[in-house]
Protein backbone atom coordinates (compact mmCIF):
# COMPACT_ATOMS: atom_id res chain seq x y z
CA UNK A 1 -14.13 -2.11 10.18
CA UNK A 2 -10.33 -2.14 10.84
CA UNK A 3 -7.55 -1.11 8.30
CA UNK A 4 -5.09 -3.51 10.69
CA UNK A 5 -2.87 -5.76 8.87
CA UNK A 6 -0.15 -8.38 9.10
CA UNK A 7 2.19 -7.28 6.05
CA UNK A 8 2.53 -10.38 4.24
CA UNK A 9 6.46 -10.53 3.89
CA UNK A 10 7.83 -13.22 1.63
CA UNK A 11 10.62 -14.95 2.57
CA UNK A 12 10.24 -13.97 6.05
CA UNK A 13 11.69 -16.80 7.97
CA UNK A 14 15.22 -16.18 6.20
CA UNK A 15 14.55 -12.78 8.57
CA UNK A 16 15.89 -14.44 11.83
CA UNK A 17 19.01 -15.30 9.91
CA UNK A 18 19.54 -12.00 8.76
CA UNK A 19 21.28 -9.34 10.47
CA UNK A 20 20.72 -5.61 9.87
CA UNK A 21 22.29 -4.61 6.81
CA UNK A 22 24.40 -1.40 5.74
CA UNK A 23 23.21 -1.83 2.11
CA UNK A 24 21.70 1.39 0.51
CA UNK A 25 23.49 3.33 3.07
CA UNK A 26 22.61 7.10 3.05
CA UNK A 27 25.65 9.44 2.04
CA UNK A 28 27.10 10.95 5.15
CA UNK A 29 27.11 14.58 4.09
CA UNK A 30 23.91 15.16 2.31
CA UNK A 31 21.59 18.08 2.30
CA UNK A 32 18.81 18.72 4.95
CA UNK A 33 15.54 16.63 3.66
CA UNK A 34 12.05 18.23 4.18
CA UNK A 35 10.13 16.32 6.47
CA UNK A 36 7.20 14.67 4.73
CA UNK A 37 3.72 15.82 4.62
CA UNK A 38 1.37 14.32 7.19
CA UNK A 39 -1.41 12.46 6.17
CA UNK A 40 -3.90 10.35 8.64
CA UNK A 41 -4.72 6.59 7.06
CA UNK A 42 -7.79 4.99 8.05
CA UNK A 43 -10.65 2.24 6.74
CA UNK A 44 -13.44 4.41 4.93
CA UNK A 45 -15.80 2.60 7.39
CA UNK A 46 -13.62 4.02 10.47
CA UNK A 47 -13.98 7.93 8.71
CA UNK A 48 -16.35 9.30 11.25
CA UNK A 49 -14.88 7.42 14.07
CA UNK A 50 -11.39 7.68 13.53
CA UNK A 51 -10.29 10.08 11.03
CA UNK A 52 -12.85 12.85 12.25
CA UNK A 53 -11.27 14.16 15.48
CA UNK A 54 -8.12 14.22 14.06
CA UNK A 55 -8.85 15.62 10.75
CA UNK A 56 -8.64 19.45 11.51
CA UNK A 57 -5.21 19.23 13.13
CA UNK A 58 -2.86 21.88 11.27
CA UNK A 59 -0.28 19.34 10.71
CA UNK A 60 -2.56 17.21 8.93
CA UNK A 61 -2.67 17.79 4.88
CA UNK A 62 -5.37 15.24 4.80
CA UNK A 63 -6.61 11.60 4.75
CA UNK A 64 -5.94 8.17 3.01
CA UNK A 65 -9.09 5.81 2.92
CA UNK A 66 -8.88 2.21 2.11
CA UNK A 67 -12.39 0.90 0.61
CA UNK A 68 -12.25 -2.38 -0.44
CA UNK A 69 -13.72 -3.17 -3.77
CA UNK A 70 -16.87 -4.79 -3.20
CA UNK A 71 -18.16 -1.68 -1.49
CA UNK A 72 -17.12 0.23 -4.65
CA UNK A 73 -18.77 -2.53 -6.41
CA UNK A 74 -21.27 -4.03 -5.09
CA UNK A 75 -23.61 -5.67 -7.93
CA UNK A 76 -21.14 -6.01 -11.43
CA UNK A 77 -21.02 -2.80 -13.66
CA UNK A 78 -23.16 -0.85 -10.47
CA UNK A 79 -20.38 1.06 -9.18
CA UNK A 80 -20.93 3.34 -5.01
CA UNK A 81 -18.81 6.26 -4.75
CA UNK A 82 -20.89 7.51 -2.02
CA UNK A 83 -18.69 7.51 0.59
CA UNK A 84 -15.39 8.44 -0.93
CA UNK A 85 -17.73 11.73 -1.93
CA UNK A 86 -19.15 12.12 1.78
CA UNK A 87 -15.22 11.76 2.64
CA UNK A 88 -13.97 14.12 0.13
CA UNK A 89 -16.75 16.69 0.86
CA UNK A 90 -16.04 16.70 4.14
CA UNK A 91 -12.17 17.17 3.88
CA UNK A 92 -12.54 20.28 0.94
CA UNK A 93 -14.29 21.90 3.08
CA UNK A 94 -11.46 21.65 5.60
CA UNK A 95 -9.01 22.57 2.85
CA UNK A 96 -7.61 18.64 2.96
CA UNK A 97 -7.35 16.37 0.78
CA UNK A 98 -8.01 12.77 -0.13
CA UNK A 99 -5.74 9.58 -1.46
CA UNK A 100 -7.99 6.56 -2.21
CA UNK A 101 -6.52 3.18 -1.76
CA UNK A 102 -8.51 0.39 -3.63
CA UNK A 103 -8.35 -2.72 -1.88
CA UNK A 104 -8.29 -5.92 -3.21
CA UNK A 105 -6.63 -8.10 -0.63
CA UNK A 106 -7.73 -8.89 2.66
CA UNK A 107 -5.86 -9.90 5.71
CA UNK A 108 -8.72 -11.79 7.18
CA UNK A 109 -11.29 -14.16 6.50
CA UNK A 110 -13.58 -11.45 5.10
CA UNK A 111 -13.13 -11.50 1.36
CA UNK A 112 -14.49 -7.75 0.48
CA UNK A 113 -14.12 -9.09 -3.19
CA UNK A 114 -17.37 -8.43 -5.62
CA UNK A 115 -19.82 -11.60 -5.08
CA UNK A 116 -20.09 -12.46 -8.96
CA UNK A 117 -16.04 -13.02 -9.06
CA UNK A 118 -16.52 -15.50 -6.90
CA UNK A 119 -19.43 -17.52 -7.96
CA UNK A 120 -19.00 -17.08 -11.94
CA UNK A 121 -16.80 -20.10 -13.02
CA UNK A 122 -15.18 -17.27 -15.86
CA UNK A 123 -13.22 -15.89 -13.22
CA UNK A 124 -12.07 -19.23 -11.93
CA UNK A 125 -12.96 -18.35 -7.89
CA UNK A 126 -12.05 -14.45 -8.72
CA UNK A 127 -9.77 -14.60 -5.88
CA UNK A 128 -6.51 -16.96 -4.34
CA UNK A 129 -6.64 -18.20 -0.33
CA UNK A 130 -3.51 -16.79 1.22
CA UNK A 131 -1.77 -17.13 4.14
CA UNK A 132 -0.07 -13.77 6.07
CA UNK A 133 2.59 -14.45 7.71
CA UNK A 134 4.44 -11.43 9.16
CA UNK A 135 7.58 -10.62 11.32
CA UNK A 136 5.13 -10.27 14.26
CA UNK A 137 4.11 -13.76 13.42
CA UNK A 138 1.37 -16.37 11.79
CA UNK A 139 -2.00 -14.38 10.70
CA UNK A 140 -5.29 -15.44 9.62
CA UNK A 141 -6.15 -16.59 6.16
CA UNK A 142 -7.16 -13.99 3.63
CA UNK A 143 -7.69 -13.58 0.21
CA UNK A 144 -5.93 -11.95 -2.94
CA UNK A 145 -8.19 -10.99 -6.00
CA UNK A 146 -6.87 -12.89 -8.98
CA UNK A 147 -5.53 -10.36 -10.97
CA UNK A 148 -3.58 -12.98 -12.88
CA UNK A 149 -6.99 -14.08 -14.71
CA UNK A 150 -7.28 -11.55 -17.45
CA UNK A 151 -11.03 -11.74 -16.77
CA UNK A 152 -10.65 -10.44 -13.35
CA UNK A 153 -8.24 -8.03 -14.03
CA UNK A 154 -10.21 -6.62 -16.74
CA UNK A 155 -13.02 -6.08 -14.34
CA UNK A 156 -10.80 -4.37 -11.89
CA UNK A 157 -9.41 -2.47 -14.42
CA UNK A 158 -13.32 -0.96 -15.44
CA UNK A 159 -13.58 -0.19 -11.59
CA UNK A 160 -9.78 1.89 -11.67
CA UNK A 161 -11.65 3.73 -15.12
CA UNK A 162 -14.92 4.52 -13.27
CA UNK A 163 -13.07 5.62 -10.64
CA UNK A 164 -11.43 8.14 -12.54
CA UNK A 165 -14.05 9.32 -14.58
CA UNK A 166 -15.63 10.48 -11.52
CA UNK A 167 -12.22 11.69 -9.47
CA UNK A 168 -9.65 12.54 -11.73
CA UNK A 169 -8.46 15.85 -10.53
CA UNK A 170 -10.42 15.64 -7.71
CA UNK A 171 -8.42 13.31 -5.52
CA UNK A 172 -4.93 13.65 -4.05
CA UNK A 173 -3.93 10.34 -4.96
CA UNK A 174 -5.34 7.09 -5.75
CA UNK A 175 -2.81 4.11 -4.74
CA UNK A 176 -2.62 0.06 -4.85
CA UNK A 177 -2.05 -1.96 -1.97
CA UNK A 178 1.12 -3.97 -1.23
CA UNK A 179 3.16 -6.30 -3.78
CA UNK A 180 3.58 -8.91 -1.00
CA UNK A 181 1.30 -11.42 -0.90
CA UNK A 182 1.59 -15.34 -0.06
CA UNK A 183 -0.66 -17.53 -2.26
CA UNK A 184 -1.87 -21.02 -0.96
CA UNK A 185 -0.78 -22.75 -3.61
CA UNK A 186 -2.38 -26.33 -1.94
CA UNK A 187 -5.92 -24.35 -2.00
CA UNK A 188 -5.44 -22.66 -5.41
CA UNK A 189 -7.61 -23.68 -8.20
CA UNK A 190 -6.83 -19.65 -10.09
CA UNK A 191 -3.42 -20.83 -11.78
CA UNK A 192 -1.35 -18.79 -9.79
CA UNK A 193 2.19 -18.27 -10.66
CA UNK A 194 4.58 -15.80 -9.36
CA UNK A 195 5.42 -14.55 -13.19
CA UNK A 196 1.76 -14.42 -14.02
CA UNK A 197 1.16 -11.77 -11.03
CA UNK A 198 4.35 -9.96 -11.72
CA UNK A 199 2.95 -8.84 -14.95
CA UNK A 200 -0.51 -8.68 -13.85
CA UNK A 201 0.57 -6.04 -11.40
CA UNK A 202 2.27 -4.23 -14.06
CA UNK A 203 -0.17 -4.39 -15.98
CA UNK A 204 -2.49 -2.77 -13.68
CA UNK A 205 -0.15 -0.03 -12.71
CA UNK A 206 0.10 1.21 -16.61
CA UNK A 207 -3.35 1.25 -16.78
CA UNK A 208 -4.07 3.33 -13.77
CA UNK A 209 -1.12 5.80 -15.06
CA UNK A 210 -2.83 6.06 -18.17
CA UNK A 211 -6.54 6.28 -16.49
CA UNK A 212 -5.45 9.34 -13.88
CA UNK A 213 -4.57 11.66 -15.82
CA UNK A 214 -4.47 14.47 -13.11
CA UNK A 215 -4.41 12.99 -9.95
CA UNK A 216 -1.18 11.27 -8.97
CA UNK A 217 -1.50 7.24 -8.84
CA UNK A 218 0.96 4.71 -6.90
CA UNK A 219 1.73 1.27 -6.45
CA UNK A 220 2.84 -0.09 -2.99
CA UNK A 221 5.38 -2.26 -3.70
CA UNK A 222 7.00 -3.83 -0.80
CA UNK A 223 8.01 -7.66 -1.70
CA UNK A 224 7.77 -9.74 -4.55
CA UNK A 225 6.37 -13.80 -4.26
CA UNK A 226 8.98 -15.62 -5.14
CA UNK A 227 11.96 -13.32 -5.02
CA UNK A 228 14.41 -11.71 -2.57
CA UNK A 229 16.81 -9.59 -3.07
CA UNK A 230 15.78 -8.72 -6.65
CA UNK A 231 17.02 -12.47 -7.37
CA UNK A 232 14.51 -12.62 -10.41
CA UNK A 233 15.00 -8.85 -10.88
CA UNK A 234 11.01 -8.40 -10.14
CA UNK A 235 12.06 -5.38 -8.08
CA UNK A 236 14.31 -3.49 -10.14
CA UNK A 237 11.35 -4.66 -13.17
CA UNK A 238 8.96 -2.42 -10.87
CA UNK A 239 11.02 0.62 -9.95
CA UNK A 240 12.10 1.06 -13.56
CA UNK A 241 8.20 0.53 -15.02
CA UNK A 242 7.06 2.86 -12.72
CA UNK A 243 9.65 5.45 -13.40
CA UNK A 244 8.79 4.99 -17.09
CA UNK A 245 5.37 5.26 -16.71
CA UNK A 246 5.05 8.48 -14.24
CA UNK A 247 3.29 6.04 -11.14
CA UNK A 248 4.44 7.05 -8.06
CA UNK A 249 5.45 4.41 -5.77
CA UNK A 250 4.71 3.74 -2.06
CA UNK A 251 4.77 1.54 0.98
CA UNK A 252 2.65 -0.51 3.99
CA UNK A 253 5.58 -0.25 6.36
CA UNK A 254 7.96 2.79 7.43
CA UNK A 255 10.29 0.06 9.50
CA UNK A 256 14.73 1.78 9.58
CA UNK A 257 16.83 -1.18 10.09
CA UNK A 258 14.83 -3.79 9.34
CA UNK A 259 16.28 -6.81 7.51
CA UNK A 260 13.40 -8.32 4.96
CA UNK A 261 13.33 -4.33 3.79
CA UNK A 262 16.57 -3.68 3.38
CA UNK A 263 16.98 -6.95 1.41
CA UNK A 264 14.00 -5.93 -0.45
CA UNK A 265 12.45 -2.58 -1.85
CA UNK A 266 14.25 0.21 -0.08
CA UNK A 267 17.83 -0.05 -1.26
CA UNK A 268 15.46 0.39 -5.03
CA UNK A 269 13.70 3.63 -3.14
CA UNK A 270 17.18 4.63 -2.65
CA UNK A 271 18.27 4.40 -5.65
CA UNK A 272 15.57 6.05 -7.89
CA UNK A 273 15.44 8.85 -5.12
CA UNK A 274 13.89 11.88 -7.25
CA UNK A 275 13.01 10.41 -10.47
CA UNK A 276 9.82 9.42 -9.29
CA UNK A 277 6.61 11.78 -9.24
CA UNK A 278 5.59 10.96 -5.99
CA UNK A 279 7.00 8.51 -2.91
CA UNK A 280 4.27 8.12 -0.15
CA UNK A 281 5.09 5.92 2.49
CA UNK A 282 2.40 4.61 5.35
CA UNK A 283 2.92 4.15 9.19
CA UNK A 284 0.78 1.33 9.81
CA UNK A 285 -0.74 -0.17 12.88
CA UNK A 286 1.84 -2.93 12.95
CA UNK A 287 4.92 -0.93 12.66
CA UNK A 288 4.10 0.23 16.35
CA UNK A 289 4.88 -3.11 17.40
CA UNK A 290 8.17 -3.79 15.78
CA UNK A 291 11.55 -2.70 17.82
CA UNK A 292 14.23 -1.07 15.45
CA UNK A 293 17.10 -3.71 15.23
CA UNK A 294 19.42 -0.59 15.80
CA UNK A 295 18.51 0.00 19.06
CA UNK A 296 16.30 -2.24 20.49
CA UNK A 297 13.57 -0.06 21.56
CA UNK A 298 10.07 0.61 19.33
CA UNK A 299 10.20 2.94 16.82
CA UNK A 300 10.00 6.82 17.59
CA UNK A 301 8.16 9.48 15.38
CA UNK A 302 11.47 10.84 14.28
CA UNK A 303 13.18 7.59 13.33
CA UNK A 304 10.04 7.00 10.87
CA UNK A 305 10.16 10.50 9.35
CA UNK A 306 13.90 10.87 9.42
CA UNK A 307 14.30 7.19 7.27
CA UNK A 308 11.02 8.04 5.44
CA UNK A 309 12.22 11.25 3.97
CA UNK A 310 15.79 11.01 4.27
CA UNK A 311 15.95 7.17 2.78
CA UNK A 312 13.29 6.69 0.95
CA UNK A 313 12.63 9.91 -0.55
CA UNK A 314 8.96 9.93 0.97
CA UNK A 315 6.87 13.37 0.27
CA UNK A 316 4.02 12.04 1.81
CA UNK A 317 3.37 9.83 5.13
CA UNK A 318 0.02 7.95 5.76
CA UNK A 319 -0.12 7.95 9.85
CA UNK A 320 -2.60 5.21 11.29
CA UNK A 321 -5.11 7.35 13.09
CA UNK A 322 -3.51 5.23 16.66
CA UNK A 323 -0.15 6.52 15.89
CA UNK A 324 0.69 7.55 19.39
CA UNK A 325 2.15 11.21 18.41
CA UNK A 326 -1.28 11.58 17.29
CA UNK A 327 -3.16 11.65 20.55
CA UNK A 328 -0.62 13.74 22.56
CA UNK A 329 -0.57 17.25 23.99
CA UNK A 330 1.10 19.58 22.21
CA UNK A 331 2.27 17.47 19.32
């Protein structure tokens, strides 16, 4: 199992058009920013494989797993937390802790959504065919659960409660995946609109605020269907929610310089710099392949942490386990 993604960026053939912007600007003069803390990201079915050998690095607080949620789920109402406990056993007794991402989109043809939201006509096909389009180019088709059908949602909802009757307090973090997503509206029998998964996204996020009560929960937000620039003021909507409602906010992509984020969600990171509990931002495997606009040349370590922490506000990065820095002497 791979956690590899193409980040599904709306909007993103007004990218080519787009040249790299000075908006949200850092001020010139400001005080020194702690670096982040380091955190390795990794598919719960890559933990042994992947996260293991890297796990008892000192610079490593601990781990992010992404478990998608039939495998929390697997029969409806029959919940399997076996493996986030193997995980967090493992890590405690490392003195490292765990963040929990709970899946419910999937950049591939594998649909890792519950089998009875799919096949019970109440959830009207539980789940929308997307396409994933990224700045590296086309991707497969995936999936997005259909958290716009207040039946679905409701069931994810119970999973986000059993989860935190079992971890709350015990986990680092538990966090939602990315805002993008690009519906197939020719394939889509759910009654998908982009309003209607706005608010079911909001919707979620309040109720995992009010669900973890002691460990910290965040929303990736990245891009908004049907919106750039804040042009339906989705993003500002988000920001200011989350603010309100103590959820920590996040992202799939550290990328400095880039044009569909900086038209996007981080001039909004920016801005509500410190008045959010937590900002965790993730180094994914696809940011490796992307050349900073500034310069030209891929990414370095230090222009991610330096635009994480300085820009963004991050306190905590997720590093794909085949982040080169990773795998070299002496780093």
């Amino acid at each position: 199992m791979t956690t590899r993604r193409l980040s599904a960026t709306l909007g993103v053939l007004l990218m080519a058009t787009l040249a790299p912007t000075g908006s949200a600007s850092a001020a010139a003069h400001e005080a020194p920013t702690p670096a982040p803390t380091n955190y390795l990201y990794s598919s719960i079915g890559d933990f042994d494989t992947e996260v293991k050998p890297l796990a008892d690095r000192p610079d490593i607080a601990g781990v992010q797993v992404v478990v998608p949620w039939k495998a929390l789920e697997p029969q409806k109402d029959q919940y399997d937390f076996s493996a986030i406990e193997e995980a967090l056993s493992y890590l405690q007794a490392r003195h490292k802790k765990l963040f929990v991402q709970v899946q419910d989109r999937f950049f591939s043809s594998a649909v890792r959504i519950p089998n009875y939201l799919l096949t019970d006509p109440v959830y009207d096909g539980g789940a929308a065919a997307t396409t994933n389009e990224s700045g590296l180019g086309p991707g497969e088709q995936g999936a997005v659960a259909a958290q716009w059908n207040p039946e679905v949602r409701q069931r994810f909802q119970s999973l986000l409660q059993a989860l935190a009757d079992r971890f709350d307090g015990r986990l680092a973090g538990v966090n939602l995946p990315e805002t993008a997503t690009q519906v197939d509206l020719s394939k889509d029998r759910s009654g998908y609109t982009d309003e209607a998964y706005f608010r079911a996204e909001l919707d979620n996020m309040a109720f995992g605020a009010k669900a973890f009560k002691r460990t910290q929960f965040i929303q990736y937000v990245n891009f908004w269907p049907g919106e750039w620039n804040n042009d339906h003021g989705y993003m500002e909507r988000t920001f200011e929610f989350a603010k309100a409602h103590g959820v920590g906010l996040g992202g799939p992509d550290v990328l400095p310089n880039r044009p569909a984020q900086m038209e996007n969600s981080y001039p909004f990171f920016e801005r509500y710099r410190g008045q959010l509990p937590l900002v965790a931002m993730a180094v994914q495997e696809p940011d490796f392949e992307y050349t900073n606009p500034a310069t030209g040349k891929p990414y370095t370590r230090e222009e991610f942490v330096d635009f994480a922490g300085r820009r963004l506000g991050a306190g905590v990065m997720f590093w794909a386990t085949s982040a080169p820095w990773l795998h070299q002497p002496g780093s």
